[in-house]
C-alpha atoms as a PDB file:
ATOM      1  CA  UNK A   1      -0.190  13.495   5.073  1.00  0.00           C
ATOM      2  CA  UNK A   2      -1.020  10.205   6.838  1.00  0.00           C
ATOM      3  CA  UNK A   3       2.101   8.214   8.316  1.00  0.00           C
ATOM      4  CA  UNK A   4       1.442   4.769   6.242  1.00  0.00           C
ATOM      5  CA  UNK A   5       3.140   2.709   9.715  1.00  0.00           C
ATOM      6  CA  UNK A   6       0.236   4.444  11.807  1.00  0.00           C
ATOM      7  CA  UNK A   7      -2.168   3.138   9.261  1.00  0.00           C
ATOM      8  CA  UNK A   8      -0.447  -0.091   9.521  1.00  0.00           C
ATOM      9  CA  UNK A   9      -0.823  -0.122  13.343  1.00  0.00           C
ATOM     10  CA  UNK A  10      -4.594   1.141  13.771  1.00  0.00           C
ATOM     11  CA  UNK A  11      -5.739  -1.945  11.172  1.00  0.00           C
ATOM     12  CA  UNK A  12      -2.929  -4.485  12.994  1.00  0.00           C
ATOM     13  CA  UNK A  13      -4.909  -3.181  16.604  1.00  0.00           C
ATOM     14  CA  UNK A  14      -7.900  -3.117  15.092  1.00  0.00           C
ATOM     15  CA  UNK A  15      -7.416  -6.796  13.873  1.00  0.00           C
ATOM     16  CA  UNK A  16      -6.353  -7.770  17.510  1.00  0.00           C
ATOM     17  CA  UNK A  17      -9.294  -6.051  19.073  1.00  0.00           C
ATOM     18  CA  UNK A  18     -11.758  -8.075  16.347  1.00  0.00           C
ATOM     19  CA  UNK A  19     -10.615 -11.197  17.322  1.00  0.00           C
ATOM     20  CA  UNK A  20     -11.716 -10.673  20.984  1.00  0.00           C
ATOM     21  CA  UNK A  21     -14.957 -13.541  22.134  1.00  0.00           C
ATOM     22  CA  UNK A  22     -16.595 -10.342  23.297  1.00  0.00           C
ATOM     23  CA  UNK A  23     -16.515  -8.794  19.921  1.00  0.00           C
ATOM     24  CA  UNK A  24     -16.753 -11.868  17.822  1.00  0.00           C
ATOM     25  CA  UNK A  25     -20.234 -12.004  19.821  1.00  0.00           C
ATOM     26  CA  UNK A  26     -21.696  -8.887  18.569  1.00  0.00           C
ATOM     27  CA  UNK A  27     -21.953  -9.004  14.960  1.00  0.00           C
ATOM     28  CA  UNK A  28     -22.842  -4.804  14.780  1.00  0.00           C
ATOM     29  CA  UNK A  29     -19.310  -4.337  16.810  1.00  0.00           C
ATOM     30  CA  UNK A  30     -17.532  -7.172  14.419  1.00  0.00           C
ATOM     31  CA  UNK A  31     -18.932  -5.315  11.348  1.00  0.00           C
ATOM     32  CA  UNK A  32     -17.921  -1.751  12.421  1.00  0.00           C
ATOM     33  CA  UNK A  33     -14.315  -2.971  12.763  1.00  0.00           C
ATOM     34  CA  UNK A  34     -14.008  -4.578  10.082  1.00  0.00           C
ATOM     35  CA  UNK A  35     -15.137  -1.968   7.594  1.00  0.00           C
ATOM     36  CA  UNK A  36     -12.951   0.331   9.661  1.00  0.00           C
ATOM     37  CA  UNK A  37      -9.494  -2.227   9.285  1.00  0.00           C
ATOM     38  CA  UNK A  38     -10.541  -2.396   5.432  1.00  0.00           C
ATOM     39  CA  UNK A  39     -10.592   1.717   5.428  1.00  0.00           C
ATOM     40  CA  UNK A  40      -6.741   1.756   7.124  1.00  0.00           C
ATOM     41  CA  UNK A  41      -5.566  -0.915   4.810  1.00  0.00           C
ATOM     42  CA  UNK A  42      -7.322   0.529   1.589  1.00  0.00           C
ATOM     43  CA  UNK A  43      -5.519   4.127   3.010  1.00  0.00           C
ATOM     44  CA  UNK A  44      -2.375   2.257   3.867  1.00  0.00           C
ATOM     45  CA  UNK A  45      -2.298   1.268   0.205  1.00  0.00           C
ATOM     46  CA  UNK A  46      -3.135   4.256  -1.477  1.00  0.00           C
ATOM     47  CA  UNK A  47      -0.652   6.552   0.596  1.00  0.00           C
ATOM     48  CA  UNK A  48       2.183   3.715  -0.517  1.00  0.00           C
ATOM     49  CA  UNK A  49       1.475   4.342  -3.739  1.00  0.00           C
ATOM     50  CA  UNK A  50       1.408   8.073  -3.484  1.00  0.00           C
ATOM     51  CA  UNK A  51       4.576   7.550  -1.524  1.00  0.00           C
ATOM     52  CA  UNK A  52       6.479   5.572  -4.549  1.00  0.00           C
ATOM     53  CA  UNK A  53       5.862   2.251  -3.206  1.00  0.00           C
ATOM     54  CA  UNK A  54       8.407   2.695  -0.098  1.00  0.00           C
ATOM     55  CA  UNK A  55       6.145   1.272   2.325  1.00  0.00           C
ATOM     56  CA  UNK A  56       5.026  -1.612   0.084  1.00  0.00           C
ATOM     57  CA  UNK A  57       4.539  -4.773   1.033  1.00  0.00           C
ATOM     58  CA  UNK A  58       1.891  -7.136   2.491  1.00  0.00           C
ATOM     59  CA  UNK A  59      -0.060  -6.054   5.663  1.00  0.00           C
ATOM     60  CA  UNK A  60      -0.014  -8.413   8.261  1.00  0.00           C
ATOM     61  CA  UNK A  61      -3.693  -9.217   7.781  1.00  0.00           C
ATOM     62  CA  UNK A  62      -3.647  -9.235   3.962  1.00  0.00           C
ATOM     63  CA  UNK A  63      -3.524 -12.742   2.093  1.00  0.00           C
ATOM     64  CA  UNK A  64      -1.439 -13.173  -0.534  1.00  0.00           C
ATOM     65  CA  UNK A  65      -2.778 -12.830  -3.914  1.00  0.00           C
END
């Protein structure tokens, strides 16, 4: 099973690293990480659940709903 706080680290990196001017100036690269810090989050999520909420809470880079 996936450890939810690595998922929470690879999209908090992966956040960091999208924010970089050399990213931020190659839209393919911005895209890629971006679908791939919505795939840890969505996973993050889903193994919460599957976990009994225990890990719940926001993300760093979610907004509040």
């Amino acid at each position: 099973m996936v450890n939810p706080k690595e998922l929470q680290q690879a999209a908090d990196a992966i956040q960091e690293v999208r924010r970089l001017p050399a990213v931020q100036r190659h839209p393919e690269l911005e895209d890629l990480l971006r679908r791939a810090e919505e795939w840890a989050r969505r996973e993050y999520r889903k193994v919460s659940e599957q976990n009994g909420g225990q890990h719940q809470g926001r993300l760093s880079g979610d907004s509040p709903r």
